[in-house]
Protein backbone atom coordinates (compact mmCIF):
# COMPACT_ATOMS: atom_id res chain seq x y z
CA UNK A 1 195.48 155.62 175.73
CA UNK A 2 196.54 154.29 179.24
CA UNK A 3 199.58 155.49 181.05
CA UNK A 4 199.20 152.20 183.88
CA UNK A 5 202.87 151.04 184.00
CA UNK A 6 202.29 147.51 184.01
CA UNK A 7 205.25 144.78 185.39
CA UNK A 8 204.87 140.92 185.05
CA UNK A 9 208.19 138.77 185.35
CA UNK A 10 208.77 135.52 183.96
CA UNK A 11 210.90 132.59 185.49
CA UNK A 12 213.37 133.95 188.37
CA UNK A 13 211.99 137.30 188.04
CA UNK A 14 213.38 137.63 184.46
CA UNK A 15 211.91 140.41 182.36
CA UNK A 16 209.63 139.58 179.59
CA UNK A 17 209.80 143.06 177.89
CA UNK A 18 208.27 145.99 177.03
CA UNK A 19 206.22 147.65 174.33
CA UNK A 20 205.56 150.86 173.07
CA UNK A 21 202.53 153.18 171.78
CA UNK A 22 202.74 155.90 169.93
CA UNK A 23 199.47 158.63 169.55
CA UNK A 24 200.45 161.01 166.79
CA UNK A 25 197.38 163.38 167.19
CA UNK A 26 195.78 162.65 170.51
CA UNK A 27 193.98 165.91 171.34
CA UNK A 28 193.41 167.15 167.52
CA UNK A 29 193.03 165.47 164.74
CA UNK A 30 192.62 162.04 164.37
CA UNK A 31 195.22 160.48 161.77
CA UNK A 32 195.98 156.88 161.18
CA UNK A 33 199.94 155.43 161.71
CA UNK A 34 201.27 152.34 161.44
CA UNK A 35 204.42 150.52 162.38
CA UNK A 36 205.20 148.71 158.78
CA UNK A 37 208.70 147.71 159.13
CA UNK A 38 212.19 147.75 161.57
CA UNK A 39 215.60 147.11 161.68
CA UNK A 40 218.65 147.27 164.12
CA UNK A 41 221.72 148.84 163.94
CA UNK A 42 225.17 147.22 164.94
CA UNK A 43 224.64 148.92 168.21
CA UNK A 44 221.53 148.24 168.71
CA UNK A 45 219.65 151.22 168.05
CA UNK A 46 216.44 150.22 166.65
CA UNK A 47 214.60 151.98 163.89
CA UNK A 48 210.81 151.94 163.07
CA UNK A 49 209.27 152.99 160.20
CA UNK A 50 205.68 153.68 159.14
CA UNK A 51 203.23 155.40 157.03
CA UNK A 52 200.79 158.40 158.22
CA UNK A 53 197.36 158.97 157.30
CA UNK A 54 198.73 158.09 153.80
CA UNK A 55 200.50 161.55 152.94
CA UNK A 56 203.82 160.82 154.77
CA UNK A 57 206.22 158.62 156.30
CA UNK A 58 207.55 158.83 159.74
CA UNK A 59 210.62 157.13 161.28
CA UNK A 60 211.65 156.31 165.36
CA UNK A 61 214.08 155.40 166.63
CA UNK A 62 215.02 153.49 169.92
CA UNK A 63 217.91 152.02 172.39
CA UNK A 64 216.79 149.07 173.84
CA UNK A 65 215.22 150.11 176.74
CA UNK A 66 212.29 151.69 174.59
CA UNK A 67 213.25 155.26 174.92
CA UNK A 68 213.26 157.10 171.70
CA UNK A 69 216.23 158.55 170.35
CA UNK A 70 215.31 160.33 167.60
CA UNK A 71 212.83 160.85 164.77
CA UNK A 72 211.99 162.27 161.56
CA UNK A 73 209.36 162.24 158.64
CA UNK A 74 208.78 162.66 155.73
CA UNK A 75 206.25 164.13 153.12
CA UNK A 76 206.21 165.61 149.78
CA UNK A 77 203.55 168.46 148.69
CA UNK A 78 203.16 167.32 145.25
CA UNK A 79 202.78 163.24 146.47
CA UNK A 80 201.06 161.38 149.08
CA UNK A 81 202.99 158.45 150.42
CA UNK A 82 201.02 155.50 150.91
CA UNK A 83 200.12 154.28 154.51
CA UNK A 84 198.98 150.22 153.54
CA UNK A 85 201.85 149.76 151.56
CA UNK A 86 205.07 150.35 153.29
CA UNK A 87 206.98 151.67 154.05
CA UNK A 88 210.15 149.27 153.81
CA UNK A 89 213.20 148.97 155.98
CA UNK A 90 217.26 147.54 155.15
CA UNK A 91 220.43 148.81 156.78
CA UNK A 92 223.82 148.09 155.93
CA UNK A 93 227.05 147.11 157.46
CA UNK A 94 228.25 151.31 158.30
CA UNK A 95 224.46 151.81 159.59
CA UNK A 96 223.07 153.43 156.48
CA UNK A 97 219.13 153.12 156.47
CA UNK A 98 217.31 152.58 153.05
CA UNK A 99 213.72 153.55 153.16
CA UNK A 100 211.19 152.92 150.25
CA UNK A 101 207.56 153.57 150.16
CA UNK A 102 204.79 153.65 147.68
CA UNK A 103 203.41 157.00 146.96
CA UNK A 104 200.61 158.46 144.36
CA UNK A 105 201.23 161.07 141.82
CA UNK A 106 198.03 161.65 141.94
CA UNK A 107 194.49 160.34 142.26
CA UNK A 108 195.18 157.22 140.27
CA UNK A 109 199.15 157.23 139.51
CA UNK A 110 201.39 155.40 141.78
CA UNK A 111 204.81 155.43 141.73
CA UNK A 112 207.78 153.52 144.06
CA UNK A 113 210.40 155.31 145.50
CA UNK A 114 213.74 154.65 148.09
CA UNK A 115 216.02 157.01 149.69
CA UNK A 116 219.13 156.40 152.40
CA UNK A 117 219.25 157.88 155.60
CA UNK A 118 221.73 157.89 158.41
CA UNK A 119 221.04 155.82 161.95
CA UNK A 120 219.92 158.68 163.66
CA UNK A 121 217.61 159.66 160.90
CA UNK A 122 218.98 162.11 158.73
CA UNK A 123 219.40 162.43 155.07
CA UNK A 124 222.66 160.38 154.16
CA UNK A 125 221.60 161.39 150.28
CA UNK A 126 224.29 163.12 148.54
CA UNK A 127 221.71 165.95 147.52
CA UNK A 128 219.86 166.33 150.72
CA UNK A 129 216.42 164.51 151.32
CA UNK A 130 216.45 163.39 147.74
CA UNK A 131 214.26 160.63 146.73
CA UNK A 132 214.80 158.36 143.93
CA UNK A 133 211.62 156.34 142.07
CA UNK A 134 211.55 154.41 138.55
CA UNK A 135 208.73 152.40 136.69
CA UNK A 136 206.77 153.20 133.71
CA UNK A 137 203.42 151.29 135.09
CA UNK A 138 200.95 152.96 137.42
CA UNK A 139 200.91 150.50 140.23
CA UNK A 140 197.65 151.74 142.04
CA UNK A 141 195.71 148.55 140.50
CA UNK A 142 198.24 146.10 142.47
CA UNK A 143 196.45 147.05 145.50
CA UNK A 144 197.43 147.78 149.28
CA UNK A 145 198.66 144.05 149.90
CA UNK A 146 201.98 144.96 147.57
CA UNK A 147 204.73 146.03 150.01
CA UNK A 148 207.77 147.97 148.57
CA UNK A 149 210.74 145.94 149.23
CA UNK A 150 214.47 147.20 149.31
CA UNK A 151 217.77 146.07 150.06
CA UNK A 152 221.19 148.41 150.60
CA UNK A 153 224.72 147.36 149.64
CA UNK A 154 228.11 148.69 151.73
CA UNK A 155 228.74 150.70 149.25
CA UNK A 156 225.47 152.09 149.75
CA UNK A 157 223.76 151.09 146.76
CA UNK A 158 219.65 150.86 147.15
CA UNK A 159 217.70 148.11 145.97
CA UNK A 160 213.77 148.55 145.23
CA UNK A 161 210.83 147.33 143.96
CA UNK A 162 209.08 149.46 141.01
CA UNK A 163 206.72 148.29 138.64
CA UNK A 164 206.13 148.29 134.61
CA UNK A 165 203.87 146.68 132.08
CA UNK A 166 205.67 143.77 129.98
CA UNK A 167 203.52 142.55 126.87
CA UNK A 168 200.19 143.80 128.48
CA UNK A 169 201.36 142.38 131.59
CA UNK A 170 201.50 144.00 134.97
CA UNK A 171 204.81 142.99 136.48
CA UNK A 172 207.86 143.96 138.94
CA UNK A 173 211.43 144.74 138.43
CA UNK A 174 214.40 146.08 140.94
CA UNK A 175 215.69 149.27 140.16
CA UNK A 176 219.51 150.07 141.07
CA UNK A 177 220.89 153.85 142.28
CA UNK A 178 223.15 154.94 144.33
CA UNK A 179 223.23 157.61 146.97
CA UNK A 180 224.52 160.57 144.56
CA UNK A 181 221.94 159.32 142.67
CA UNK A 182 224.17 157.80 139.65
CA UNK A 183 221.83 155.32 138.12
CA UNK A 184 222.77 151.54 137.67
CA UNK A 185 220.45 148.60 136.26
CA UNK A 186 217.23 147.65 136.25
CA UNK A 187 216.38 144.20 136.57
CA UNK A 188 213.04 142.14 135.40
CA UNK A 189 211.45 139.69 136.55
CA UNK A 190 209.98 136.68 134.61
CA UNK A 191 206.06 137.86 134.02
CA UNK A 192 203.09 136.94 135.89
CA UNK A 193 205.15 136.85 139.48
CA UNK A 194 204.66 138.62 142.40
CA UNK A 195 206.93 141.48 144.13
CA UNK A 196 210.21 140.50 144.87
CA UNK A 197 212.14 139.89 148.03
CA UNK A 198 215.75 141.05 148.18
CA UNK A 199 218.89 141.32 150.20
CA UNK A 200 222.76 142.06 149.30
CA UNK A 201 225.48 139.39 149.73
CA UNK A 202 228.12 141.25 148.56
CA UNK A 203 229.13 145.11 147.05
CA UNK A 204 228.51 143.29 143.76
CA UNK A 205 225.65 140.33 144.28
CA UNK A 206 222.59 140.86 144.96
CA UNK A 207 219.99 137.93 146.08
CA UNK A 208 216.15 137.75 145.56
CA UNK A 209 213.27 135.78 145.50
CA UNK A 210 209.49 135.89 144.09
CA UNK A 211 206.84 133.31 143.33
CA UNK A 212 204.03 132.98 140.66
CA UNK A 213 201.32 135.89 141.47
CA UNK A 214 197.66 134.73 142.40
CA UNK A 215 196.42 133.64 139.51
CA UNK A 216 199.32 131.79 138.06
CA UNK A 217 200.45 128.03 138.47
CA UNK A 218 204.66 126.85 138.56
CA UNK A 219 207.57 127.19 141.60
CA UNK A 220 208.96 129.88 143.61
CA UNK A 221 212.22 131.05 142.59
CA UNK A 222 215.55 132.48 143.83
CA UNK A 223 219.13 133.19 142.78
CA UNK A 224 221.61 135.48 143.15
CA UNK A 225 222.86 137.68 140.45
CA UNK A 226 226.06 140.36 139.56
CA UNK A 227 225.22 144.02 140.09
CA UNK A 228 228.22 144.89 138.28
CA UNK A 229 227.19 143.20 135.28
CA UNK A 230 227.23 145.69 132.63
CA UNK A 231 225.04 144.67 129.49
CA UNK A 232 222.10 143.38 128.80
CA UNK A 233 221.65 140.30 130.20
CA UNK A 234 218.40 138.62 128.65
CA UNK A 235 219.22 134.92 129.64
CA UNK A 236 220.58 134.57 132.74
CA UNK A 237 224.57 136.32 131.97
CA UNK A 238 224.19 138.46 134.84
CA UNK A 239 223.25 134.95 136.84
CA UNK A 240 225.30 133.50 139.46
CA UNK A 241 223.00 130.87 140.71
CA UNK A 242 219.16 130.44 140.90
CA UNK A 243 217.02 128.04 141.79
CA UNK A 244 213.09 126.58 141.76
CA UNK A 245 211.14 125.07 144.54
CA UNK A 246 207.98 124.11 145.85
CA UNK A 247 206.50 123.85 148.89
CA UNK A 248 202.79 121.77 147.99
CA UNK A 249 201.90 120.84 144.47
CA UNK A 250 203.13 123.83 142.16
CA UNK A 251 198.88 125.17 142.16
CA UNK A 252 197.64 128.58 142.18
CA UNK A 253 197.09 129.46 146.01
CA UNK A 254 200.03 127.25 147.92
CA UNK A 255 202.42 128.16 150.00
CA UNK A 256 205.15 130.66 147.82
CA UNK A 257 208.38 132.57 148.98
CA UNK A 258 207.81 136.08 150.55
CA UNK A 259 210.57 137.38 152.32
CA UNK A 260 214.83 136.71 152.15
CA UNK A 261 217.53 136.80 154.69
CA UNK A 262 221.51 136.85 154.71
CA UNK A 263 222.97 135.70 157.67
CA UNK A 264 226.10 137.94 156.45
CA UNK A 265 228.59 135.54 155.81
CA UNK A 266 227.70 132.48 154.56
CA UNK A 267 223.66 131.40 154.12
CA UNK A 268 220.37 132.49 152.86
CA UNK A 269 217.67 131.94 154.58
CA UNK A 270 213.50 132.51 152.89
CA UNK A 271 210.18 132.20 154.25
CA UNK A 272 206.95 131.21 152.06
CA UNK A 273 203.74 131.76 153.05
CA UNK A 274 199.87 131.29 151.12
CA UNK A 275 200.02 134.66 150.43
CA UNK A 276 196.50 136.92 150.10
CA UNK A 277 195.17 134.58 147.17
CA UNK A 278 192.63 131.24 148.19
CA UNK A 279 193.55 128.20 149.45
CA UNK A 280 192.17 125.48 147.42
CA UNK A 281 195.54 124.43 147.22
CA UNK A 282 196.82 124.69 150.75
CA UNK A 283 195.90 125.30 154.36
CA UNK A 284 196.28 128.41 154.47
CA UNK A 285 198.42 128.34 157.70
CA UNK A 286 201.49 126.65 156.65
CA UNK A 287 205.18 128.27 156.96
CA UNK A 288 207.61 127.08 154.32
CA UNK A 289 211.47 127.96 155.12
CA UNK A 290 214.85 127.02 153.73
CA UNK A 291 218.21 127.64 153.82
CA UNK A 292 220.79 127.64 151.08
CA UNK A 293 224.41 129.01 150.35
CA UNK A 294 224.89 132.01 149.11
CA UNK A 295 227.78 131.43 147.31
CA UNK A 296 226.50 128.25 145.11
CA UNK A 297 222.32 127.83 146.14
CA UNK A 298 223.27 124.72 147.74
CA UNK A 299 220.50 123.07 149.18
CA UNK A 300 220.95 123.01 153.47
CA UNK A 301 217.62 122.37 154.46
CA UNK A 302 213.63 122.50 153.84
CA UNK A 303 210.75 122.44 156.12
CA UNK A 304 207.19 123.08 156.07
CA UNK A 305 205.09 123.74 159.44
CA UNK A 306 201.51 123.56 159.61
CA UNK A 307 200.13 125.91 162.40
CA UNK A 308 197.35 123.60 163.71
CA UNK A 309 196.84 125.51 166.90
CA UNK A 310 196.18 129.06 165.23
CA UNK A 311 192.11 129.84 165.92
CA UNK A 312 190.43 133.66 164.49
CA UNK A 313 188.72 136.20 166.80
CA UNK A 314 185.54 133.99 166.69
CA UNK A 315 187.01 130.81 167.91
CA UNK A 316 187.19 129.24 164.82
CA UNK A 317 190.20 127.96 162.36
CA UNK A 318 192.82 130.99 162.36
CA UNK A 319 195.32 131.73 158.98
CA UNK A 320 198.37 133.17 157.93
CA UNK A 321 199.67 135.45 154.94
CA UNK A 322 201.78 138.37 154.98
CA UNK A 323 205.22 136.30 156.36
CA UNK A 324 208.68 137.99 157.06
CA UNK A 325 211.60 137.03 158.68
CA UNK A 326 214.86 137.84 160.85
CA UNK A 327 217.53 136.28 162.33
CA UNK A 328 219.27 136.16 165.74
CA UNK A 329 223.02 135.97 166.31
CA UNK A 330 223.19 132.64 166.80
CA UNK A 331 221.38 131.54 163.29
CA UNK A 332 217.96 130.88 164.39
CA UNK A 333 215.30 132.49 162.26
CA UNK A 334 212.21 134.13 163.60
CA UNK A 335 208.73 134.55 161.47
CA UNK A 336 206.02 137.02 161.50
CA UNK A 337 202.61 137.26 160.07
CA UNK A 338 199.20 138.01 159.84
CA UNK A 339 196.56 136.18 160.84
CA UNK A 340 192.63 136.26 160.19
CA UNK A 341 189.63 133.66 159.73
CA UNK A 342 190.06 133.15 156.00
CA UNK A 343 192.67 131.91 154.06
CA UNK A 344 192.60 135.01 152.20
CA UNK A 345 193.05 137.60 155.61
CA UNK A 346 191.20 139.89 154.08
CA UNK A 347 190.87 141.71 157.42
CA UNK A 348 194.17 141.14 159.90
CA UNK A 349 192.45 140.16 163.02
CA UNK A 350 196.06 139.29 164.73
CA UNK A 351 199.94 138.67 164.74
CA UNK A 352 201.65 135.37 164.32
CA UNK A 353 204.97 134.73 164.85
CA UNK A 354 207.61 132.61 165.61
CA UNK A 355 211.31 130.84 166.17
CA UNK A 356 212.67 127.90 163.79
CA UNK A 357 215.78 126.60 165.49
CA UNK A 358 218.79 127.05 163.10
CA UNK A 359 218.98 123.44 162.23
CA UNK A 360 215.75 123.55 160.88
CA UNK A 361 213.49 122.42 163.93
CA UNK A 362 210.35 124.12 164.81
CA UNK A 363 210.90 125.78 168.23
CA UNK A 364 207.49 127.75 168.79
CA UNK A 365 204.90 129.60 167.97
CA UNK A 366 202.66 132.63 169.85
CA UNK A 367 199.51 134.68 168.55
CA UNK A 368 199.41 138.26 169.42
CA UNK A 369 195.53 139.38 169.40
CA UNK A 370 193.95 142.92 171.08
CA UNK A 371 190.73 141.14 170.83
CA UNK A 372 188.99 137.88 172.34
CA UNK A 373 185.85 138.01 170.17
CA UNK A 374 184.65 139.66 167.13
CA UNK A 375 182.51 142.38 169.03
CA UNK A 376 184.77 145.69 170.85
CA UNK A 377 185.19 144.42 174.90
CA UNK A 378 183.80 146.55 177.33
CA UNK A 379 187.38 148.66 178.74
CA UNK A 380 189.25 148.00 175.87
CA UNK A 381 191.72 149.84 174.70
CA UNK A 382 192.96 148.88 171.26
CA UNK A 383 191.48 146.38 168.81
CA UNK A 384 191.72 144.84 165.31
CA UNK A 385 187.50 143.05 165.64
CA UNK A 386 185.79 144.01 162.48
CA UNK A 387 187.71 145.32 159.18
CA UNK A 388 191.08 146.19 160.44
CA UNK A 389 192.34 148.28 157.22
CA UNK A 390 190.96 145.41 154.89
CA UNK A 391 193.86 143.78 156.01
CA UNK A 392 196.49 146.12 154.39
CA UNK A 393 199.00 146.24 156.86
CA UNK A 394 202.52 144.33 157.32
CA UNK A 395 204.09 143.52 160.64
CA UNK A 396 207.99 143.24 161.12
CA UNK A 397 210.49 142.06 163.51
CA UNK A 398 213.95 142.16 164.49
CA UNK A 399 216.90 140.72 166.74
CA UNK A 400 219.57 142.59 168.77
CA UNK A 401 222.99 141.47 169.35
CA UNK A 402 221.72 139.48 172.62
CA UNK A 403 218.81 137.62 170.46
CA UNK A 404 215.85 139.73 172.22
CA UNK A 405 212.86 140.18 169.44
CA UNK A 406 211.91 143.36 168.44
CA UNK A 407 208.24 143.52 166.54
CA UNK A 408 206.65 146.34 165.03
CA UNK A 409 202.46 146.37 164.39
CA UNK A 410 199.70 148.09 164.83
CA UNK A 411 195.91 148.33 166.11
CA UNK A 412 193.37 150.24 166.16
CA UNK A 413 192.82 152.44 169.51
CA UNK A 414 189.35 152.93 171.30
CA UNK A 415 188.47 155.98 172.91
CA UNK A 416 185.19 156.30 175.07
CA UNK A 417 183.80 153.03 173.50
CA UNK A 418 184.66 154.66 170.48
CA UNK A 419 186.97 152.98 167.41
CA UNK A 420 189.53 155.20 166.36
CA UNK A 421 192.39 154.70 163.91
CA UNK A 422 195.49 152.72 163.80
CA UNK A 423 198.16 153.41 166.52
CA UNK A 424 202.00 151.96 165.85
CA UNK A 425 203.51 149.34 168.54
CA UNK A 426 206.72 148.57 169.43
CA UNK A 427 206.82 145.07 171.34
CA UNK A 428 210.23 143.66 172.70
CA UNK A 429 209.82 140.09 173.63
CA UNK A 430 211.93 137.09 174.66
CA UNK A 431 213.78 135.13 172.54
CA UNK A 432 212.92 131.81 174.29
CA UNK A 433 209.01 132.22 173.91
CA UNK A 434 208.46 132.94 177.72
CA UNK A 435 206.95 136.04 176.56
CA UNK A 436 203.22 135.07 176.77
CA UNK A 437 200.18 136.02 179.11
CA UNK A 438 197.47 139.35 179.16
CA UNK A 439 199.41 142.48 179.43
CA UNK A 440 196.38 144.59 179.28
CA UNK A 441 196.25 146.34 175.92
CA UNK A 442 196.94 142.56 174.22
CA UNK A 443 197.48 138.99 175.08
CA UNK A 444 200.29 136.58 173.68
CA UNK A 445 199.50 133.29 174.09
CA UNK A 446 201.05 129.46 172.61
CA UNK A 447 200.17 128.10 169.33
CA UNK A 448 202.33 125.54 169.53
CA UNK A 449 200.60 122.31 167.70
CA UNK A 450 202.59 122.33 164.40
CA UNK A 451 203.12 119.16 161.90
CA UNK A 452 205.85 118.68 160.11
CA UNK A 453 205.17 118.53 156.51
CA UNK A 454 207.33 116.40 154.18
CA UNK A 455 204.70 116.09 150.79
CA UNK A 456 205.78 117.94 147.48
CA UNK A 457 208.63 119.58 148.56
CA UNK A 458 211.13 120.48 146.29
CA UNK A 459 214.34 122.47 145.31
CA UNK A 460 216.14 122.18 142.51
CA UNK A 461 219.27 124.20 140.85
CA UNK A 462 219.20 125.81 137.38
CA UNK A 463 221.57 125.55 135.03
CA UNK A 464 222.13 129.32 133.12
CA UNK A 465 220.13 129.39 130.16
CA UNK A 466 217.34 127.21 131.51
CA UNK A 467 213.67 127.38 132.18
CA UNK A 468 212.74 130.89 132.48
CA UNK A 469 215.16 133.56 132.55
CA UNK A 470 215.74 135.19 136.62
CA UNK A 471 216.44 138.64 136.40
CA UNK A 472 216.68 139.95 132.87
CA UNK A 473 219.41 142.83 133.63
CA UNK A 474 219.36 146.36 131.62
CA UNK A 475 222.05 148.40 132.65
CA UNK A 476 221.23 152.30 132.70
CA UNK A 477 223.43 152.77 129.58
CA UNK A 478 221.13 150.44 128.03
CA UNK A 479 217.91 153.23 127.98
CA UNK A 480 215.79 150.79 129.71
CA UNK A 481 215.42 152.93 132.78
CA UNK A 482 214.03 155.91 133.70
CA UNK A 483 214.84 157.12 137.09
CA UNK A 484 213.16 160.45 138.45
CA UNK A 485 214.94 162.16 141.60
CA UNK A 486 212.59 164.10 143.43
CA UNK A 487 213.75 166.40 146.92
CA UNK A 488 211.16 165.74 149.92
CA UNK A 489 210.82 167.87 153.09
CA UNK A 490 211.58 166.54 156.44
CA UNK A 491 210.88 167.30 160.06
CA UNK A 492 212.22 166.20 163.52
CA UNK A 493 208.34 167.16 164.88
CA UNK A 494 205.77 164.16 164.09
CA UNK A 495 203.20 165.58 165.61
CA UNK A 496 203.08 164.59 169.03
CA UNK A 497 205.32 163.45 172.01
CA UNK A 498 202.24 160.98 173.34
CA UNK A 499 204.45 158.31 174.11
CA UNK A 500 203.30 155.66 176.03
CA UNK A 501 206.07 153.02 177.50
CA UNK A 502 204.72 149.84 178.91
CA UNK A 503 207.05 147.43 180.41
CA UNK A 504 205.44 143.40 180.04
């Protein structure tokens, strides 16, 4: 891994960031990490998570600078905690860090679990470095493309995804507990969708969003519902609002909701993408966003972006899947995801991502890539040519309170000509999109050719009661749930202090 300090300004000498490598076994043994997911704290402290040669999770943490503050991880003797799939990152209003991760109970048994933690990385359970999981459905069949998502209320109530079986049917719900662990509702999803999205508005509301899974036909949904509700709810009485929409024709493979933002105060904002299914229905490299109250679902705005300028490792037509979102202070949202040479990225040869002005308007669009071809380049240093993890990883991103873009990913590192495993990045850029050019270990460069599509877009409020039900609710009274708390150990030692800090 190089050491070079590299330095290339922008405009008037202004910065154009940094980025960050982390090695967690460089002289021993060779383990895989990944950067899956980040978030920032209200003063600015950013937090990475990621999963390690798929028997732990580790966490990092950062000021803005790219010096680590502190870090911790986590493992369990009688579990392995996935690496592909997650692990998953919210914080709250005090700073409280949920963290949820897939994990397997054993060689074919997997389970989904969250816990809370404090900023600078320690246990903020009320029985120390407990973990919480629920489901009754061994999720190992959904594959590594299923990231556990999570969301944490100011009153410190966590938010996950688990999984159970529903007439034969292998489906998703959101399980509810608190940090002392007292257990709250479960909440179902409609069958045949895919893994919700989710994100507190309030102590008491919590929005989400999920589409039709890959072999299913009908419209995306969201809605916001009452956590305090305190019955069953099997048609929409624990519903405050929900909604359908469409961004194509309603067919298997187009573009569906992924991810879910609150701006904190007043709007939701959701990204769709064509997620890992075909694309005889789409593109395959279109971005679908809106914006709606919170309070009501009111429609503000829809748009749908075809990335026309986004080309593989091989020259040829590039894709998209895997999309999440953030915002910056000033309301403008900012995309990630991965891109490959098939509309199912299969393999993730790159990193997409970009900014969609708050009114709506596309602002731009870069492609990260360690790679120029398909074959390993002689000197390289890091790469995703070839099978990168069949494609199983998620990048993230973040803002600060000054707007600058935080994004977390990984690549594979070479050593001696030799490919070795994944390595975890940390890449500040600009929030103007004057972060581009080679910076040695990768290249950002413009994919800026969009169209703006108008055809089959749609959004339309539910009445209560109507089409299919959102979340069917069962509080914990009810029986429906089954929560096991389980106590992991921790560590402050990840393995290794081979940090290397690059600035752009």
């Amino acid at each position: 891994m190089s050491g070079i300090m590299m330095q290339l300004l922008g405009a008037a000498g202004a910065s154009l960031g940094w980025y960050f490598v982390y090695d967690p076994h460089p002289y021993d043994t060779d383990e895989a990490a990944t950067f899956n997911d980040i978030v920032i704290a209200s003063d600015d402290t950013i937090i990475c998570a990621g999963g390690q040669d798929n028997w732990k999770a580790f966490l990092i943490s950062f000021n803005t600078n790219g010096v680590v503050q502190n870090k911790t991880q986590i493992n369990n003797s009688s579990y392995y905690i996935r690496q592909e799939s997650g692990p998953s990152l919210s914080i709250n209003s005090s700073d409280k860090v949920a963290l949820s991760f897939a994990f397997d109970v054993s060689s074919n048994n997997r389970r989904w679990a969250c816990t809370v933690l404090n900023k600078d990385l320690t246990t903020a359970m009320s029985t120390s470095n407990r973990m919480t999981y629920a489901g009754d459905r061994n999720a190992t069949n959904d594959g590594d493309f299923v990231f556990v998502r999570n969301a944490l209320g100011d009153d410190n109530r966590m938010y996950w995804t688990t999984a159970y079986t529903d007439g034969g049917y292998a489906q998703y719900r959101i399980a509810q507990n608190k940090t002392d662990s007292t257990e709250g509702f479960t909440a179902y999803q409609i069958a045949q969708s895919s893994a919700p999205a989710m994100v507190t508005v309030a102590n008491d509301k919590l929005a989400a969003c999920y589409a039709p899974d890959g072999s299913n036909t009908g419209s995306s949904k969201i809605g916001v519902i009452d956590a305090d509700y305190g019955s069953l709810a099997g048609s929409d009485q624990n519903l405050i609002w929900k909604a359908s929409m469409d961004f194509g024709n309603s067919q298997p493979n187009s573009v569906r909701i992924n991810d879910i933002v609150y701006d904190g105060s007043t709007y939701l904002y959701a990204v769709a993408h064509n997620g890992v299914y075909g694309t005889s229905a789409d593109t395959g490299k279109s971005v679908g966003i809106i914006k709606v109250a919170a309070s009501n679902g009111t429609l503000q705005w829809q748009k749908k972006y075809r990335l026309n300028s986004l080309t593989a490792l091989n020259g040829n037509s590039g894709y998209l899947n895997g999309i999440s979102c953030a915002l910056d202070p000033n309301g403008n949202l900012f995309f990630i995801g991965e891109g490959g040479s098939a509309a199912i990225v299969a393999s993730s040869q790159f990193v997409v991502f970009g900014k969609i002005l708050a009114n709506g308007d596309f602002s731009w669009c870069h492609q990260l890539k360690w790679d120029s071809a398909t074959s390993i380049q002689s000197g390289q240093t890091f790469t995703r040519a070839g099978n990168f993890n069949n494609g199983r990883v998620k990048s993230n991103l973040a803002c600060d309170r000054t707007g600058a873009v935080y994004i977390s990913t990984s690549a594979k590192e070479i050593v001696s000509g030799t490919n070795k495993q994944e390595r975890p990045f940390l890449i500040k850029v600009n929030n103007d999109g004057t972060t581009i050019g080679d910076f040695g270990d990768f290249v950002i460069s413009e994919a800026n050719s969009v169209t703006n599509e108008t055809t089959g877009l749609q959004y339309n409020i539910q009445s209560a009661g109507s089409g299919d039900r959102f979340l069917y609710h069962a509080p914990a009274s009810s029986g429906y749930n089954t929560y096991t708390h389980v106590t992991n150990s921790t560590t402050t030692s990840i393995g290794s202090t081979d940090y290397q800090l690059n600035n752009l």
